[in-house]
N, C-alpha and C. Protein backbone atom coordinates (compact mmCIF):
# COMPACT_ATOMS: atom_id res chain seq x y z
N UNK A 1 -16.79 17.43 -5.20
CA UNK A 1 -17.42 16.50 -4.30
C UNK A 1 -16.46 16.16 -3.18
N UNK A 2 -17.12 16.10 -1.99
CA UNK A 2 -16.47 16.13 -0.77
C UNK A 2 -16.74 14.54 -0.39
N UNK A 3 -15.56 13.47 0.25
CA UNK A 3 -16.26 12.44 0.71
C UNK A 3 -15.16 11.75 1.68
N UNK A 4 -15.45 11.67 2.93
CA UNK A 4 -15.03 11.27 4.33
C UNK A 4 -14.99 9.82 4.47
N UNK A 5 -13.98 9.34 5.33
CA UNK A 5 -13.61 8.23 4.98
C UNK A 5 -12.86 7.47 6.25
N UNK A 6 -13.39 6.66 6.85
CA UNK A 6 -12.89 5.75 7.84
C UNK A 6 -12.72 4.45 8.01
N UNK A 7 -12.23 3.58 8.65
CA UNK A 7 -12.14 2.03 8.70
C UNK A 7 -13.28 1.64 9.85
N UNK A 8 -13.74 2.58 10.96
CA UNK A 8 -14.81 2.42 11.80
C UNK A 8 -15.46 3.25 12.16
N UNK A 9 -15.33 4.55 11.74
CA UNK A 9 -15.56 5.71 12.13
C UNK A 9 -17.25 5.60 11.90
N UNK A 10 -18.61 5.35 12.30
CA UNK A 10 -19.73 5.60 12.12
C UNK A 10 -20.37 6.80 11.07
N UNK A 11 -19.94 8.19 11.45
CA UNK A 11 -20.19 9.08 10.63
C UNK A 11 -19.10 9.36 9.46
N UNK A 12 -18.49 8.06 9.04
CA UNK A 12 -18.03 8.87 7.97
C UNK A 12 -18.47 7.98 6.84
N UNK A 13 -18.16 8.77 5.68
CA UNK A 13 -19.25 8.17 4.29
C UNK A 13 -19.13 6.82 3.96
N UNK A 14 -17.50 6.99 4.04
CA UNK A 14 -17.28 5.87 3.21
C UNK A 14 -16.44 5.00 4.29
N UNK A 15 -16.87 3.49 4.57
CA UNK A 15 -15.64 3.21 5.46
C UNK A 15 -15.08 1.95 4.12
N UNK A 16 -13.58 2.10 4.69
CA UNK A 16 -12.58 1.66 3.96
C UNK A 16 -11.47 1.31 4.51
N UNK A 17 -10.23 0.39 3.99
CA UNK A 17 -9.33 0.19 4.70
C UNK A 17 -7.95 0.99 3.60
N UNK A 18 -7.27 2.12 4.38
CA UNK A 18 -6.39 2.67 3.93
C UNK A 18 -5.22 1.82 3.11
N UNK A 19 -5.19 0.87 3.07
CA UNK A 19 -4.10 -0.38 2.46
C UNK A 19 -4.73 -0.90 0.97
N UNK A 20 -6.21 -0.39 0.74
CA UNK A 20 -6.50 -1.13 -0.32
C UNK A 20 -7.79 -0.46 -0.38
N UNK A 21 -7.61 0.85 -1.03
CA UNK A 21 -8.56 2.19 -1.30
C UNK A 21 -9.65 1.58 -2.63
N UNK A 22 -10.97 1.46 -2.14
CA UNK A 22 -11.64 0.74 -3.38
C UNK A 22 -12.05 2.11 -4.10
N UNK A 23 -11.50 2.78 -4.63
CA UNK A 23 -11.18 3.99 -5.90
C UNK A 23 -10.11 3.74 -6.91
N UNK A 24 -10.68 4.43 -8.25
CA UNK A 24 -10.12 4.40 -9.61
C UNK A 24 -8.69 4.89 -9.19
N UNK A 25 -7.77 4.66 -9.73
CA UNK A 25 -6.41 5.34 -9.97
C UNK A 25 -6.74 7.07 -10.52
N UNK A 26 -6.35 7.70 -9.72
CA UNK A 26 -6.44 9.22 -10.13
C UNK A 26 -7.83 10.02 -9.68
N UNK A 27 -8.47 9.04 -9.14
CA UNK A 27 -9.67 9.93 -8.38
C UNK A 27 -9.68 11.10 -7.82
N UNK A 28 -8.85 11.98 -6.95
CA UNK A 28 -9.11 12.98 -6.12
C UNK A 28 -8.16 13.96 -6.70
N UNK A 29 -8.71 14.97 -6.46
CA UNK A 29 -8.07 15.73 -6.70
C UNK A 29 -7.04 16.83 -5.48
N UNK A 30 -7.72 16.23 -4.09
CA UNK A 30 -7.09 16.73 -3.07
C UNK A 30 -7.36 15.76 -2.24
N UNK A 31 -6.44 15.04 -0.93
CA UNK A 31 -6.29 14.09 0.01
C UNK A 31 -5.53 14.86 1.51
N UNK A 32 -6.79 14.66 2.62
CA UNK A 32 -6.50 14.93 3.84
C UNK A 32 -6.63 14.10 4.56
N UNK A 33 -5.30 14.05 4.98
CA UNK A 33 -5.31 12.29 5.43
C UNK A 33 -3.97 12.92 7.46
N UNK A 34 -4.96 13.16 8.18
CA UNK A 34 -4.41 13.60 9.28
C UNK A 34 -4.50 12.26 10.60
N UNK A 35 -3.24 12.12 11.13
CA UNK A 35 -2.85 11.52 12.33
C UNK A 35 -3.48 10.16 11.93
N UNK A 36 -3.21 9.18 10.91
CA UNK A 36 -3.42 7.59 10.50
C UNK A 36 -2.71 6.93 10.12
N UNK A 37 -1.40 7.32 9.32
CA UNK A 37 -0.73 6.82 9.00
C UNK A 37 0.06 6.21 10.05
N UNK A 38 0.29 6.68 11.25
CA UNK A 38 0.73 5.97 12.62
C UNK A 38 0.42 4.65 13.07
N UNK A 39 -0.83 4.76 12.50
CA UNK A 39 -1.69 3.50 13.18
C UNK A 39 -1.98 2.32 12.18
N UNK A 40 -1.34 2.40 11.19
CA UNK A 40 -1.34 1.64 9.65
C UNK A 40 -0.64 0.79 9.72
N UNK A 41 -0.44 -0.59 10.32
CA UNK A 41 0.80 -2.00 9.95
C UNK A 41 1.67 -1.43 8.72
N UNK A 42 1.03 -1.40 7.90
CA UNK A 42 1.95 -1.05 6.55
C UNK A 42 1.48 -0.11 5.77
N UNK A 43 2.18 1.06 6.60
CA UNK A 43 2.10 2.69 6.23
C UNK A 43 2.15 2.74 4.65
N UNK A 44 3.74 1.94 4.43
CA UNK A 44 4.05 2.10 3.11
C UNK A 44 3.07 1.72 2.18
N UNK A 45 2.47 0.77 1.94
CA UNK A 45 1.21 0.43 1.29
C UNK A 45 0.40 1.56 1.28
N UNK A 46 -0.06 1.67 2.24
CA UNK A 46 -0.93 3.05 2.41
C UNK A 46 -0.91 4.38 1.43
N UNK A 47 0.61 4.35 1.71
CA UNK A 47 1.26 5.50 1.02
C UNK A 47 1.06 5.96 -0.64
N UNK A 48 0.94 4.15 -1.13
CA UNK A 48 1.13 3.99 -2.28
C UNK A 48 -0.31 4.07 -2.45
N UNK A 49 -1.04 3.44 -1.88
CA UNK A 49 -2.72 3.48 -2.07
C UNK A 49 -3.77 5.02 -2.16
N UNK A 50 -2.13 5.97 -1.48
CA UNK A 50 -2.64 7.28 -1.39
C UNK A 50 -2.63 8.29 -2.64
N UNK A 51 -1.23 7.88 -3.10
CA UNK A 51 -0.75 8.05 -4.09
C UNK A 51 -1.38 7.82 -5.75
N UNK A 52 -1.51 6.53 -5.62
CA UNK A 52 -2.80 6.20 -6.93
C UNK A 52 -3.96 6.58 -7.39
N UNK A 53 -4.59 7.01 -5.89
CA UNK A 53 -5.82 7.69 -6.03
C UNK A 53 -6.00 8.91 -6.41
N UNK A 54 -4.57 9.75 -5.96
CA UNK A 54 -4.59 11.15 -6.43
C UNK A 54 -4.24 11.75 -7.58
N UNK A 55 -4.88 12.19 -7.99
CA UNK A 55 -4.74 12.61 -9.59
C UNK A 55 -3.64 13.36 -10.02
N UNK A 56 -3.06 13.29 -11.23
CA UNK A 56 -1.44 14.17 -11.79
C UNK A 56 -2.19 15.53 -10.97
N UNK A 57 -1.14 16.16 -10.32
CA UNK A 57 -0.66 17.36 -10.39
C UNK A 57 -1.79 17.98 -8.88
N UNK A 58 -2.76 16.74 -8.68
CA UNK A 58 -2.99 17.00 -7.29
C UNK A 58 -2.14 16.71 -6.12
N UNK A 59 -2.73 16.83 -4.78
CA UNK A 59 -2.21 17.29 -3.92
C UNK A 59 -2.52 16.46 -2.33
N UNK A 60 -1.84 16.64 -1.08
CA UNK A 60 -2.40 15.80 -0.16
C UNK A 60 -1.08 16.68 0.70
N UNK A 61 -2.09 16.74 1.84
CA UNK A 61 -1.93 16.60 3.34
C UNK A 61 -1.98 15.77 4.18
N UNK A 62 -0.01 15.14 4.69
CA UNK A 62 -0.61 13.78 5.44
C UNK A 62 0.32 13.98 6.40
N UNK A 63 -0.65 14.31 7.19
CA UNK A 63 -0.13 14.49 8.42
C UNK A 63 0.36 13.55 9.44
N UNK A 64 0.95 13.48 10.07
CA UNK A 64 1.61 12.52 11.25
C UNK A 64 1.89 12.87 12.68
N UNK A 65 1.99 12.34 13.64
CA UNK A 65 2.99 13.06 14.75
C UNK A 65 4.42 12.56 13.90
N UNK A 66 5.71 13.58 13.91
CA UNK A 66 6.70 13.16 13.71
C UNK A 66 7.98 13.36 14.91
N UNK A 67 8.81 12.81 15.35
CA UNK A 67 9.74 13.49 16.05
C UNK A 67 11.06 14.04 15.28
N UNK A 68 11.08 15.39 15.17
CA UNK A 68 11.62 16.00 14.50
C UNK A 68 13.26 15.63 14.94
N UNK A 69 13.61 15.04 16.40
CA UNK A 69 14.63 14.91 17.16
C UNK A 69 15.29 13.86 16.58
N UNK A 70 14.34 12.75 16.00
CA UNK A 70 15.22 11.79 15.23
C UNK A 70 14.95 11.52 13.76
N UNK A 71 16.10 11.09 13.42
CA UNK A 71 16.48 10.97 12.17
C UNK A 71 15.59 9.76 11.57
N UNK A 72 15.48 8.84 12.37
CA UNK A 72 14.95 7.09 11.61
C UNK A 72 13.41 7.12 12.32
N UNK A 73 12.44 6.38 11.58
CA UNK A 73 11.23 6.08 12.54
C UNK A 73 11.69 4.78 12.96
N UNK A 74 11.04 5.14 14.08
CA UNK A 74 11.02 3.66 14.99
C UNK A 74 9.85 2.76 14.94
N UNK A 75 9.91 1.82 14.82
CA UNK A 75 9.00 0.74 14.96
C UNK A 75 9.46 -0.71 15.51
N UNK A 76 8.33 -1.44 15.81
CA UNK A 76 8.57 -2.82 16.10
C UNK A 76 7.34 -3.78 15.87
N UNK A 77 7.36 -4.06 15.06
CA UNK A 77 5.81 -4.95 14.48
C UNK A 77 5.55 -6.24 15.91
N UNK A 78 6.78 -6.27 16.71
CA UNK A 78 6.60 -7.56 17.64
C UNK A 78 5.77 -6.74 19.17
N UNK A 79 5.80 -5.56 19.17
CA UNK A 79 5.29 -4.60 20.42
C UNK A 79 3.46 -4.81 19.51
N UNK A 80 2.53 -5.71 20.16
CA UNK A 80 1.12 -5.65 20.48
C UNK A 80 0.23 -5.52 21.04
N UNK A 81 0.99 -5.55 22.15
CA UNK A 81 -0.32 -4.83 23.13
C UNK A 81 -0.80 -3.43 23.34
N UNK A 82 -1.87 -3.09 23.98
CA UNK A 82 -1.98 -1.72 24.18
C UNK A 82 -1.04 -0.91 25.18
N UNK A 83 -1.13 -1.97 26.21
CA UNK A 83 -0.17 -1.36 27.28
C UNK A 83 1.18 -0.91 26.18
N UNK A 84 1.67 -2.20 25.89
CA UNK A 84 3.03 -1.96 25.41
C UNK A 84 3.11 -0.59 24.28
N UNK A 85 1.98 -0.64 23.95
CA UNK A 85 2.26 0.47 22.11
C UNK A 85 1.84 1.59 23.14
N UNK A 86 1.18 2.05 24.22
CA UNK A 86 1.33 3.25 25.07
C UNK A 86 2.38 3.80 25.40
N UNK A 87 3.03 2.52 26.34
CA UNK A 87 4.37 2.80 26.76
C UNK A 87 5.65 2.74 25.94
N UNK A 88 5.96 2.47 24.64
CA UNK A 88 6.59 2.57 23.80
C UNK A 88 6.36 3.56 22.57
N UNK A 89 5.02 3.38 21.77
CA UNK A 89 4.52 4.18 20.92
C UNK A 89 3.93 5.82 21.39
N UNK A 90 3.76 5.76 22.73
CA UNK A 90 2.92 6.73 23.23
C UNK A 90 1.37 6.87 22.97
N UNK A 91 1.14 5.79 22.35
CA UNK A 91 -0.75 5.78 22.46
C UNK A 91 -0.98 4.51 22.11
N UNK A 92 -1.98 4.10 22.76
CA UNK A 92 -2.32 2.55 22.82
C UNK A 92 -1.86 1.59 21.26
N UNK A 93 -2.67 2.53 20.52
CA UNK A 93 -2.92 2.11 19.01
C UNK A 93 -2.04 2.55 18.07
N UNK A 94 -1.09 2.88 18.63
CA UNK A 94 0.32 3.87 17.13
C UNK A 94 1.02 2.32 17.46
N UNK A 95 1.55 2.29 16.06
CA UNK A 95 2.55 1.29 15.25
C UNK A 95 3.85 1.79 15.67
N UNK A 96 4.42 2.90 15.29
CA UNK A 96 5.32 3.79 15.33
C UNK A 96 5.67 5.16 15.50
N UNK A 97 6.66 5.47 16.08
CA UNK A 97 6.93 6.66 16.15
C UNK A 97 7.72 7.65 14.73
N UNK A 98 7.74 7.98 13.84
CA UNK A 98 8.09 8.45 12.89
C UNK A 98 8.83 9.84 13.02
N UNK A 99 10.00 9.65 12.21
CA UNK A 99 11.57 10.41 12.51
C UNK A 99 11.31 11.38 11.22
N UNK A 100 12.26 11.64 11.08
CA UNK A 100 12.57 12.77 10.08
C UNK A 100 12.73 12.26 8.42
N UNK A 101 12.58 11.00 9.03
CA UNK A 101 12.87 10.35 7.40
C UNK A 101 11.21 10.17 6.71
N UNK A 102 10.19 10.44 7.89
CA UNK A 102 9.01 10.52 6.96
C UNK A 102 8.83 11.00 5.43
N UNK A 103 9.54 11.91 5.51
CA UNK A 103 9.51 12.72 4.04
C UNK A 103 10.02 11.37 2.96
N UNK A 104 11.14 11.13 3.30
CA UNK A 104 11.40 9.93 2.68
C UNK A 104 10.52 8.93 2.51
N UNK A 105 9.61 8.28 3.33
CA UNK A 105 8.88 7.53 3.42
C UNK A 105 7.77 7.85 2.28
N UNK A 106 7.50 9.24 2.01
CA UNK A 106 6.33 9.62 1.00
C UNK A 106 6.86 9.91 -0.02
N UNK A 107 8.19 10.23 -0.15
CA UNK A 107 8.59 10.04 -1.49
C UNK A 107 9.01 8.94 -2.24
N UNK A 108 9.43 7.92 -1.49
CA UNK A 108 9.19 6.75 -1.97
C UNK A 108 7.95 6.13 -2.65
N UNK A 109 6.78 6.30 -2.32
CA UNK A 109 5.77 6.00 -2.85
C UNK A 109 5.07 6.97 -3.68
N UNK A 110 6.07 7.79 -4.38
CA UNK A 110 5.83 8.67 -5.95
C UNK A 110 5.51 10.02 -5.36
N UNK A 111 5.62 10.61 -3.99
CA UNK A 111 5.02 12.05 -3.88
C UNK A 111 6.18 12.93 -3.78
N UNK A 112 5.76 14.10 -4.25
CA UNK A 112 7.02 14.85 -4.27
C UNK A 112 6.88 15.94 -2.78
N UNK A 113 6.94 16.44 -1.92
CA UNK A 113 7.34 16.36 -0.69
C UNK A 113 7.75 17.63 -0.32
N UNK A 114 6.90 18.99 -0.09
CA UNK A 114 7.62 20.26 0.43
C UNK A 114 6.69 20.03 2.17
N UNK A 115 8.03 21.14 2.84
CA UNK A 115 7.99 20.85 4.21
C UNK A 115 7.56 22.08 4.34
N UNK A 116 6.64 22.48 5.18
CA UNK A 116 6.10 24.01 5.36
C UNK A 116 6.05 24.16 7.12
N UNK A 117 6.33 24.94 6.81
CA UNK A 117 6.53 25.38 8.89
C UNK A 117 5.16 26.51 8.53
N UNK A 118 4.34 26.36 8.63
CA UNK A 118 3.24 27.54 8.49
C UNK A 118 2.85 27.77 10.29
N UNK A 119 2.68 26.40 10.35
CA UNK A 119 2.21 27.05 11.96
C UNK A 119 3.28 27.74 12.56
N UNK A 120 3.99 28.02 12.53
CA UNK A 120 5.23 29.25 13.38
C UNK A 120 4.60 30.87 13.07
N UNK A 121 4.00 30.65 11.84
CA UNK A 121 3.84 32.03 11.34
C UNK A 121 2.18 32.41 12.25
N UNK A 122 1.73 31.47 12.96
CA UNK A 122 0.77 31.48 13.10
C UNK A 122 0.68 32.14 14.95
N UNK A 123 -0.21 33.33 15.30
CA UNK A 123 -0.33 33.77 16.89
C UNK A 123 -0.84 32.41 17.64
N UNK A 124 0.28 32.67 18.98
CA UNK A 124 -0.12 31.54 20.20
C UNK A 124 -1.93 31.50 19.94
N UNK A 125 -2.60 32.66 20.05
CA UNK A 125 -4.44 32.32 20.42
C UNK A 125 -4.64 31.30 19.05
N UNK A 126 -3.84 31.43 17.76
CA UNK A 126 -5.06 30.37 16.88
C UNK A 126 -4.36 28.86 16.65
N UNK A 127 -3.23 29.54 17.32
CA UNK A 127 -2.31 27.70 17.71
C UNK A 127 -2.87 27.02 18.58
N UNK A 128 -3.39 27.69 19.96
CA UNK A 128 -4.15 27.20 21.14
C UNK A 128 -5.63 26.82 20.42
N UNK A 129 -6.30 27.54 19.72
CA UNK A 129 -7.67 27.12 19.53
C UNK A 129 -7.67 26.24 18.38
N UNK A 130 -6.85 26.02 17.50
CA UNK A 130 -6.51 25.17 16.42
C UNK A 130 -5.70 23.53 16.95
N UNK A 131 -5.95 23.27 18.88
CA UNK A 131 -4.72 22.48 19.05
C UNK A 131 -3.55 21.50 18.34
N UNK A 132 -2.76 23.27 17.57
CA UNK A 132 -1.91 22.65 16.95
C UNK A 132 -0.53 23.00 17.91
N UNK A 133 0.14 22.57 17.06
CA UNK A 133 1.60 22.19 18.31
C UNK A 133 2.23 23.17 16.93
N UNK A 134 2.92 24.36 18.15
CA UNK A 134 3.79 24.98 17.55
C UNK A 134 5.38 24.92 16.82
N UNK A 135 5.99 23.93 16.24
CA UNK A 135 6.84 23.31 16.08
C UNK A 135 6.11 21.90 14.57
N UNK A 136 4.75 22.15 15.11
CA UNK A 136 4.59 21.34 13.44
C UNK A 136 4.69 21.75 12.58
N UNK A 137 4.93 20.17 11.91
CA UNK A 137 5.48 20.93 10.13
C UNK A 137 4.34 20.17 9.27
N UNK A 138 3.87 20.75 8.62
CA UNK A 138 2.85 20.43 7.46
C UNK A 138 3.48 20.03 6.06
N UNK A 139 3.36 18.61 5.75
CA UNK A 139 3.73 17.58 4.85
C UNK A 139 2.66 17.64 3.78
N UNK A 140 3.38 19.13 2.61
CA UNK A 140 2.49 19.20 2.01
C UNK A 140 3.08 18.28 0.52
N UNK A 141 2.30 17.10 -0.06
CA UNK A 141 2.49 16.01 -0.70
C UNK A 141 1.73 16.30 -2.18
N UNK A 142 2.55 16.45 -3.14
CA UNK A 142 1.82 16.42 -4.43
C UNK A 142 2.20 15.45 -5.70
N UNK A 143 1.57 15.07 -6.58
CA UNK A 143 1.57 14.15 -7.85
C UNK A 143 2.02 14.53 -9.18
């Protein structure tokens, strides 16, 4: 069973708030969870909320923008405005910019954490039609 999941998103099944997942402990057996965790006050919660739901020995894709250039994520819970989280965060609505320590960040909250460079292996035409960024790394997260 397939089931989609947003905090406002209209077409998706289920709306929900990523901080406090109304599912059993161990529900899924796979979690695709792309470009949200940015926009989460308290990722870490999230993390853990992601974590509970997914069943031993399943699996999750959680994707982020990360900047591979730094080491620490940056944040500032006192930056609220849109202007400001544009011009600081780079998009109206991101919390933070997230460093290299993401991995850290998901292993902290029980996932065990391989880094896959797949898109490198992948031709410029299905990087361009896939707009993926050649240099991402896929945060593949398991239980």
């Amino acid at each position: 069973m397939y089931i989609s999941a947003d905090l406002e998103s209209p077409i998706a099944m289920v709306k929900l708030d990523i901080t406090n997942i109304p599912f059993k402990d161990d529900s899924f057996d796979a979690i695709l969870c792309s470009h949200v965790l940015e926009h989460i006050a308290d990722d870490r919660k999230a993390m853990h909320e992601l974590f509970r739901v997914l069943k031993p020995r399943g699996w999750a894709i959680l994707q982020s923008p990360v900047n591979q250039k730094s080491s620490r994520t940056f944040e500032d819970p006192s930056v609220v405005s849109p202007e400001d989280r544009e011009r600081i965060f780079g998009q109206h609505d991101h919390v933070r910019i997230y460093g290299r320590d993401y991995t850290d960040r998901l292993q902290s909250a029980g996932f065990t954490v391989k880094l896959d460079g797949y898109v490198k292996e992948l031709g410029s035409d299905i990087i361009k039609r896939c707009s993926l960024k050649e240099d991402e790394v896929i945060y593949f997260c398991s239980k």
